[in-house]
N, C-alpha and C. Protein backbone atom coordinates (compact mmCIF):
# COMPACT_ATOMS: atom_id res chain seq x y z
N UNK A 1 -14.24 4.03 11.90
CA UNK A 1 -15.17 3.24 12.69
C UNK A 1 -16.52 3.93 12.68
N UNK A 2 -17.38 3.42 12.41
CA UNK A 2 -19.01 3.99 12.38
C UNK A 2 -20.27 2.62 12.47
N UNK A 3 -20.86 3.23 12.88
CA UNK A 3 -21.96 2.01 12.71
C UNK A 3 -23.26 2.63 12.04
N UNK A 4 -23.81 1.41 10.79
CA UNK A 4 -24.80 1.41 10.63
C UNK A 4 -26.40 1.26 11.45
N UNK A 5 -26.86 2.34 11.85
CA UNK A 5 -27.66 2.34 12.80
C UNK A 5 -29.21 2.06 12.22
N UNK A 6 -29.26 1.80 11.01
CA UNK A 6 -30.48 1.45 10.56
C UNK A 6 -30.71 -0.20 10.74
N UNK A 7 -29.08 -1.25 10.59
CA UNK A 7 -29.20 -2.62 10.51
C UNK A 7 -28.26 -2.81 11.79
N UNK A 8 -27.75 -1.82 12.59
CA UNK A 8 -27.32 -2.22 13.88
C UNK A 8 -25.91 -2.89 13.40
N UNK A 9 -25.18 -2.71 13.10
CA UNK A 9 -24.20 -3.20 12.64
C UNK A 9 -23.22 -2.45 12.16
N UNK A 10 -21.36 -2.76 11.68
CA UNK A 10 -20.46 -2.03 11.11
C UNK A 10 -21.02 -1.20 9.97
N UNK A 11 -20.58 -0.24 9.62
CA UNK A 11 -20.78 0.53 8.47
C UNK A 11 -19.94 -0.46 7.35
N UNK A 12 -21.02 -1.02 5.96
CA UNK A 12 -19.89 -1.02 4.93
C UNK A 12 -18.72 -0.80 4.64
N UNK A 13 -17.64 -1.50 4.28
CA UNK A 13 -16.41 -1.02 3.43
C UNK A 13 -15.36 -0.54 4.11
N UNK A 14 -15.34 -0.75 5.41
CA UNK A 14 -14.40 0.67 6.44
C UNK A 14 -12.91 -0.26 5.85
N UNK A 15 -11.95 0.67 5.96
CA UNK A 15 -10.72 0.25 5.56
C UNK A 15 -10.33 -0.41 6.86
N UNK A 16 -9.11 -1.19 7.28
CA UNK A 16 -8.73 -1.24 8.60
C UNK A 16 -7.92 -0.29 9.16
N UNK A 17 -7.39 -0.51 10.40
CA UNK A 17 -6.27 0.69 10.83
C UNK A 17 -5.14 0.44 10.18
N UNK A 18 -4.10 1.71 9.96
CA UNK A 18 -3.22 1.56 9.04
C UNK A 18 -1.78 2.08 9.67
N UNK A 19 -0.80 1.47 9.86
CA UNK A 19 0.65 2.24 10.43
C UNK A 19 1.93 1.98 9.11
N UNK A 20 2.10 3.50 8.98
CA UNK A 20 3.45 3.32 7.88
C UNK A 20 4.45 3.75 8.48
N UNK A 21 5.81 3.14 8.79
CA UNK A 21 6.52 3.75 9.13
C UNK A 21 8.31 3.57 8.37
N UNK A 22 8.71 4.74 7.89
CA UNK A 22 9.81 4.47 7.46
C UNK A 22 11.28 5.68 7.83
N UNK A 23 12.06 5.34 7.20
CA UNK A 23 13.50 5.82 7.60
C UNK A 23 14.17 5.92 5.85
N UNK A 24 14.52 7.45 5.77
CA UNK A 24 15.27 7.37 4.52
C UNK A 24 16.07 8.96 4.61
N UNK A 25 16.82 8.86 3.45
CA UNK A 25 17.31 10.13 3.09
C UNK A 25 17.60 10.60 2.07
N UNK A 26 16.45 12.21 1.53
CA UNK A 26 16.06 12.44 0.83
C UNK A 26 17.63 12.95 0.20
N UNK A 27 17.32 13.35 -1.48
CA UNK A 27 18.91 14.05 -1.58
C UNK A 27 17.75 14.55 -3.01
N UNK A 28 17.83 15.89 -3.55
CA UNK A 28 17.52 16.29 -5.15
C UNK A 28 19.00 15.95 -6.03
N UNK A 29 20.49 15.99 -5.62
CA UNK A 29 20.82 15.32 -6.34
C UNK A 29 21.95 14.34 -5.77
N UNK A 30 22.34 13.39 -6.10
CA UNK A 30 22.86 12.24 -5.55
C UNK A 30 22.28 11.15 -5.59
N UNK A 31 22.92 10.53 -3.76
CA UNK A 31 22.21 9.16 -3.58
C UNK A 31 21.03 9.79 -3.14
N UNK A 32 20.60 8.85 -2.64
CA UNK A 32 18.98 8.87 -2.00
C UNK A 32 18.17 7.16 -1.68
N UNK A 33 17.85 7.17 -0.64
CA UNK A 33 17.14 6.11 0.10
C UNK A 33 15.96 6.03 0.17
N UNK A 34 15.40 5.03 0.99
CA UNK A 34 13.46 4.90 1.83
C UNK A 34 13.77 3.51 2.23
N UNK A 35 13.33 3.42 3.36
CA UNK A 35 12.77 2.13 3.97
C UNK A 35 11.56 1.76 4.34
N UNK A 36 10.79 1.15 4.24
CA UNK A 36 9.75 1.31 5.33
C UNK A 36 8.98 0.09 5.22
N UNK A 37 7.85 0.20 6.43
CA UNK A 37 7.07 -0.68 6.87
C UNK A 37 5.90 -0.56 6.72
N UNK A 38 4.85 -0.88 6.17
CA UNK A 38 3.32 -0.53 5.81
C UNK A 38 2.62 -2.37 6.91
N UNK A 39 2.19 -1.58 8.10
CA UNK A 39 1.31 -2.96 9.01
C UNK A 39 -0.06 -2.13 9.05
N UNK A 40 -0.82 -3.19 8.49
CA UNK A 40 -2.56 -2.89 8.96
C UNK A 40 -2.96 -4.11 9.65
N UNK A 41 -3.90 -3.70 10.32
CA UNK A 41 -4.96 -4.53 11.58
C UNK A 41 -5.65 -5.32 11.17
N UNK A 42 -6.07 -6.40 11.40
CA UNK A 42 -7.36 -7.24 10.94
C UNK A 42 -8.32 -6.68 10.99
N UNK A 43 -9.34 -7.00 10.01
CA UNK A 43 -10.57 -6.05 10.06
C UNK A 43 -11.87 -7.30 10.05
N UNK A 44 -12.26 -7.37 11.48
CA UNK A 44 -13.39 -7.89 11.55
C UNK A 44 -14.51 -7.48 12.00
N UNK A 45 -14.61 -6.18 11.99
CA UNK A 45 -15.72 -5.38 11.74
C UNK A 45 -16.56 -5.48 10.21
N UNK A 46 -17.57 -6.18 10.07
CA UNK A 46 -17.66 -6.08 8.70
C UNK A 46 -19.47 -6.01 8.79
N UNK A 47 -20.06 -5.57 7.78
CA UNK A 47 -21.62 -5.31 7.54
C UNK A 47 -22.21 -6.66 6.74
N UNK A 48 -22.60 -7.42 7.58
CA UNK A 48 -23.36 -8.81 6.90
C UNK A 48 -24.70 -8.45 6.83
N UNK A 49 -25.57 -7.90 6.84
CA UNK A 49 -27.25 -7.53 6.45
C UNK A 49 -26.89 -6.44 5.33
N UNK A 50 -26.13 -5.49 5.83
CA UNK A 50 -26.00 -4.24 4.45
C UNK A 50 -25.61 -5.18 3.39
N UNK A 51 -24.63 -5.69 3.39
CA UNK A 51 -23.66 -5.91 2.39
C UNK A 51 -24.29 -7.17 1.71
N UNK A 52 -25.11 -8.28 2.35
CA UNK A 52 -26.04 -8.83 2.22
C UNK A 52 -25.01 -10.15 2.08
N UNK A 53 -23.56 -10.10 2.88
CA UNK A 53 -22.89 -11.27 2.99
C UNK A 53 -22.18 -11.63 2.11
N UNK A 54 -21.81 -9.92 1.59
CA UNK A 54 -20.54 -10.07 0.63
C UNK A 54 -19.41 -9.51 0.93
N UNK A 55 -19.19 -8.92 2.52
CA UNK A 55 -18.07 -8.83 2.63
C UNK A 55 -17.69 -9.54 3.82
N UNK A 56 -16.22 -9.57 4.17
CA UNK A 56 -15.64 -10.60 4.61
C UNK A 56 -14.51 -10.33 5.45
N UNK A 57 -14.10 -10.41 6.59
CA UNK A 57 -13.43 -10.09 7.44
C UNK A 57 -11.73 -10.60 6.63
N UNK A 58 -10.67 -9.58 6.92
CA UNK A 58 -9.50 -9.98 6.87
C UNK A 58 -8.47 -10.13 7.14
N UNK A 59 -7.34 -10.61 7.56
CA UNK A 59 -6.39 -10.60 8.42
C UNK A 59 -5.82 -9.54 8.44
N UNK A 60 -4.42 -9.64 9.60
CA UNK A 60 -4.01 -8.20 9.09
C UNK A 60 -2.74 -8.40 8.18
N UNK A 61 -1.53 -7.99 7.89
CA UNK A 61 -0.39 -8.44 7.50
C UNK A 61 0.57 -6.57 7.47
N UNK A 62 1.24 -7.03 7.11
CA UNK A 62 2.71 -6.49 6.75
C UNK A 62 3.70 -6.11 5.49
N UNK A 63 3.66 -5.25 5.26
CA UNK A 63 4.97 -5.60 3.79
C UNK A 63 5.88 -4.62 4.30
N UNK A 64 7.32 -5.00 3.84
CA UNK A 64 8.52 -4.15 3.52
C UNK A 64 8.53 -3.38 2.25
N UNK A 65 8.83 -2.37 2.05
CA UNK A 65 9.33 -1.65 0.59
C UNK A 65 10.68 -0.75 0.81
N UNK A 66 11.31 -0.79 -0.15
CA UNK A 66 12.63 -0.11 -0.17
C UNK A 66 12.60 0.34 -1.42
N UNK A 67 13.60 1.67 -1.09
CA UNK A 67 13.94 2.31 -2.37
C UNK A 67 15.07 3.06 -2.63
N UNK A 68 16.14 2.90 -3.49
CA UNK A 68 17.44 3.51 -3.75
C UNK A 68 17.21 4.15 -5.08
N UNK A 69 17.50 5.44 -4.93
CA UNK A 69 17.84 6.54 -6.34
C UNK A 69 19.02 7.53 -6.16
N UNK A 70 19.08 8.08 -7.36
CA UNK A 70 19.87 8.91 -7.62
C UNK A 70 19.48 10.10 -8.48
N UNK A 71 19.66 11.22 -7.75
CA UNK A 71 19.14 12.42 -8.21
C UNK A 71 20.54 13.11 -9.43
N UNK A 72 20.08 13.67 -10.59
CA UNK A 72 20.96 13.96 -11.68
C UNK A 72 20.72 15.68 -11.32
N UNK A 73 19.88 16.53 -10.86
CA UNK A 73 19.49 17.57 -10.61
C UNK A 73 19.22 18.04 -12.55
N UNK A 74 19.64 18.83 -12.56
CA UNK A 74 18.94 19.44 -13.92
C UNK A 74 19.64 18.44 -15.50
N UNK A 75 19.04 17.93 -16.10
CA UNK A 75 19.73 17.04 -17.23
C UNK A 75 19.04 17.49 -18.41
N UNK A 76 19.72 18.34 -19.43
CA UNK A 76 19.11 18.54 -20.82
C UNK A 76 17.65 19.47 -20.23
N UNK A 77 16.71 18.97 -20.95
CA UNK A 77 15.41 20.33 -21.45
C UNK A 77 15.02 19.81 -19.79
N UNK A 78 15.08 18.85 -18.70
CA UNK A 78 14.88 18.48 -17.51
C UNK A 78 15.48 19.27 -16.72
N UNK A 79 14.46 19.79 -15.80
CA UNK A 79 15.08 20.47 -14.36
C UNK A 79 15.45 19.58 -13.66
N UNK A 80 14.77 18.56 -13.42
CA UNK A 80 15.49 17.73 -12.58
C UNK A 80 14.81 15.87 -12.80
N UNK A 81 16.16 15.34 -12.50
CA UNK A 81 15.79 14.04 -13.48
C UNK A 81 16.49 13.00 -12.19
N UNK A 82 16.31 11.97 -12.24
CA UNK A 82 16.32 11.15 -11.50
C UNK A 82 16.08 9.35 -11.79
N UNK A 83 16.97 8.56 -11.33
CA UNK A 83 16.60 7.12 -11.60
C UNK A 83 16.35 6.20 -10.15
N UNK A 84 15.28 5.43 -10.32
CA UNK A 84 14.76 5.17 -8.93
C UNK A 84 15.03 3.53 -9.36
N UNK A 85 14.99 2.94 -7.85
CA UNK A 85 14.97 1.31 -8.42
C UNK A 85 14.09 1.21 -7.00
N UNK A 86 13.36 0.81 -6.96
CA UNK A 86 11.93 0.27 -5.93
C UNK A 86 11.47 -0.96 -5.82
N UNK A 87 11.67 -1.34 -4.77
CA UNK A 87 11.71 -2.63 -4.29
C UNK A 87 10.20 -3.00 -3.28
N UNK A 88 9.09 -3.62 -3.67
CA UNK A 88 7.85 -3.68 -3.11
C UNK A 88 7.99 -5.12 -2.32
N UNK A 89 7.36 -5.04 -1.63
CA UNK A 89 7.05 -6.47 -0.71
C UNK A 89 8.00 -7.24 -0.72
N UNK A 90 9.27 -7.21 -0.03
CA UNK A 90 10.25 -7.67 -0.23
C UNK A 90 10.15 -9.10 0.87
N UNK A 91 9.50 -9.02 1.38
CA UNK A 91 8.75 -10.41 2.46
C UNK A 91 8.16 -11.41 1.16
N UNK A 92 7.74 -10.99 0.38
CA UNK A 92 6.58 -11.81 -0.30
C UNK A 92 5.40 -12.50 0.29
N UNK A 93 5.07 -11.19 1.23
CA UNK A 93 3.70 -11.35 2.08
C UNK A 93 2.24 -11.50 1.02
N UNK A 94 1.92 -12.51 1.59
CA UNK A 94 0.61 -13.03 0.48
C UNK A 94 -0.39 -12.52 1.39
N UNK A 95 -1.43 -11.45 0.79
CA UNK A 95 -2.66 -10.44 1.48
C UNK A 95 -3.20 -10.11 0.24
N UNK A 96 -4.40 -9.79 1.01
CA UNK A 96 -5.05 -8.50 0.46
C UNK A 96 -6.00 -7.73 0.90
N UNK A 97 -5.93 -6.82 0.38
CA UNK A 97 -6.38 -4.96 0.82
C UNK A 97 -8.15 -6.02 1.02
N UNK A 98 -8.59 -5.22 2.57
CA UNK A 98 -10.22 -5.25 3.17
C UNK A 98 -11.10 -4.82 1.87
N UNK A 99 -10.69 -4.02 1.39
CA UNK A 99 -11.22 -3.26 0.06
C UNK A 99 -11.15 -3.60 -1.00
N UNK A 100 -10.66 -4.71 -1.35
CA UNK A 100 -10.67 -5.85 -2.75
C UNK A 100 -12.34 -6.15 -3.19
N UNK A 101 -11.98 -5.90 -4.67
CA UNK A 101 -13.26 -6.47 -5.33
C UNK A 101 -12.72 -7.83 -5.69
N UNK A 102 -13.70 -8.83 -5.67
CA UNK A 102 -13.93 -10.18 -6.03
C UNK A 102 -15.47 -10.97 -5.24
N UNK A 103 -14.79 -12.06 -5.30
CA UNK A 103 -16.41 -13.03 -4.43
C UNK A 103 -15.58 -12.89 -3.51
N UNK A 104 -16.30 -12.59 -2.50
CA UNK A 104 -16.11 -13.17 -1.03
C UNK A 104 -15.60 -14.21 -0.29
N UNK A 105 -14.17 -13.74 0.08
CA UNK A 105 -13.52 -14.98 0.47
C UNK A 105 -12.58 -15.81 -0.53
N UNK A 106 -12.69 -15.24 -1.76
CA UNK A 106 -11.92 -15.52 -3.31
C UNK A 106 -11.40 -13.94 -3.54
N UNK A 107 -10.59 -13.07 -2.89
CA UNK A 107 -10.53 -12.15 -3.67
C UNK A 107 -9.32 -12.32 -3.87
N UNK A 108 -8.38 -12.04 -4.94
CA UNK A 108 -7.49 -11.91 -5.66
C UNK A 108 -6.06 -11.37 -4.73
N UNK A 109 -5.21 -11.76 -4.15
CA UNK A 109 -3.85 -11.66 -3.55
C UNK A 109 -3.26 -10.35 -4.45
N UNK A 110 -2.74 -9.73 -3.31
CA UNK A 110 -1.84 -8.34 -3.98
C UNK A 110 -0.58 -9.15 -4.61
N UNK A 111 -0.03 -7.98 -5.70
CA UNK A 111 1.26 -8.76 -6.09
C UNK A 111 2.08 -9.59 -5.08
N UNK A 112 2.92 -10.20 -5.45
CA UNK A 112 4.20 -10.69 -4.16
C UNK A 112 5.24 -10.01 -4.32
N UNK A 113 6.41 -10.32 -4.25
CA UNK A 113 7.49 -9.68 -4.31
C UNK A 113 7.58 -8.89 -5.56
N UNK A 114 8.49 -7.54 -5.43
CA UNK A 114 8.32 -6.77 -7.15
C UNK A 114 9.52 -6.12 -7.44
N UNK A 115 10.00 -5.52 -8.51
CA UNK A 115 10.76 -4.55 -8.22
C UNK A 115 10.35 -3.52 -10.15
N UNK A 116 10.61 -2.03 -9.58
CA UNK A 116 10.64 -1.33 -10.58
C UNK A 116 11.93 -0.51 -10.64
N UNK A 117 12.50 -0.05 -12.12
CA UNK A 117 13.10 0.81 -12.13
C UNK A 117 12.01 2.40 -12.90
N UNK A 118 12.84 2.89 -12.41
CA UNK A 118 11.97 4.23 -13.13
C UNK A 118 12.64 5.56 -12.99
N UNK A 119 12.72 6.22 -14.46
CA UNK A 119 13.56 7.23 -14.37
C UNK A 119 12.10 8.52 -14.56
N UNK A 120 12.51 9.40 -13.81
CA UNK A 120 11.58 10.39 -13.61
C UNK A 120 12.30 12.02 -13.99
N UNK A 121 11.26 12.95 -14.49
CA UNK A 121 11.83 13.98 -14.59
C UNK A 121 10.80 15.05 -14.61
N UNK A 122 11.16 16.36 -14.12
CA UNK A 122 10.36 17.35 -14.26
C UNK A 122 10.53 18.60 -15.10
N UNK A 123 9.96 19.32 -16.14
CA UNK A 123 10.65 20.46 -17.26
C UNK A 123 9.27 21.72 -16.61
């Protein structure tokens, strides 16, 4: 939160407020979990003289993400290796980030629902 004190108004660009909160359990090898909740605030604080009425107030919203892996601990020339399956916006909450480039009021929707697998490793 800041204000532009030259045009009396929000400072440019401010992100909104942000709460993540999740529940999981870590493991290096085994199962392994994550849950969580990512809620931000509406942001209608916005700079219309700076910005010259290109940015744009936005709601707030919500997504779920989850994640199940399995840790292999050391595999071949890998110290430790691992396969993840990640599950994004499992709501298929239609938003987007205060901080989107586009026109104003047209900016481009975050993905919707997703999922990745991904095997990871460290040598």
């Amino acid at each position: 939160r800041g204000e532009n004190q030259q045009y009396d108004e929000p400072l440019y660009q401010m992100p909104a407020h942000e709460l993540r909160l999740g529940i999981g359990q870590p493991a290096e090898r085994g199962l392994s979990w994550r849950a969580g909740v990512r809620a931000v605030a509406e942001q209608e604080r916005i700079a219309t003289r700076f910005a010259n009425g290109t940015e744009d107030a936005t709601p707030g919203y919500a997504v779920v993400d989850a994640r199940v892996g399995w840790g292999f601990g050391s595999l071949g020339v890998l110290d430790t290796a691992r396969l993840d399956l990640r599950l994004n916006n499992l709501l298929d909450k239609r938003y987007h980030e205060h901080l989107a480039d586009g026109v104003s009021g047209q900016e481009l929707a975050m993905p919707g629902r997703g999922a990745v697998l991904a095997l990871s490793g460290d040598f």
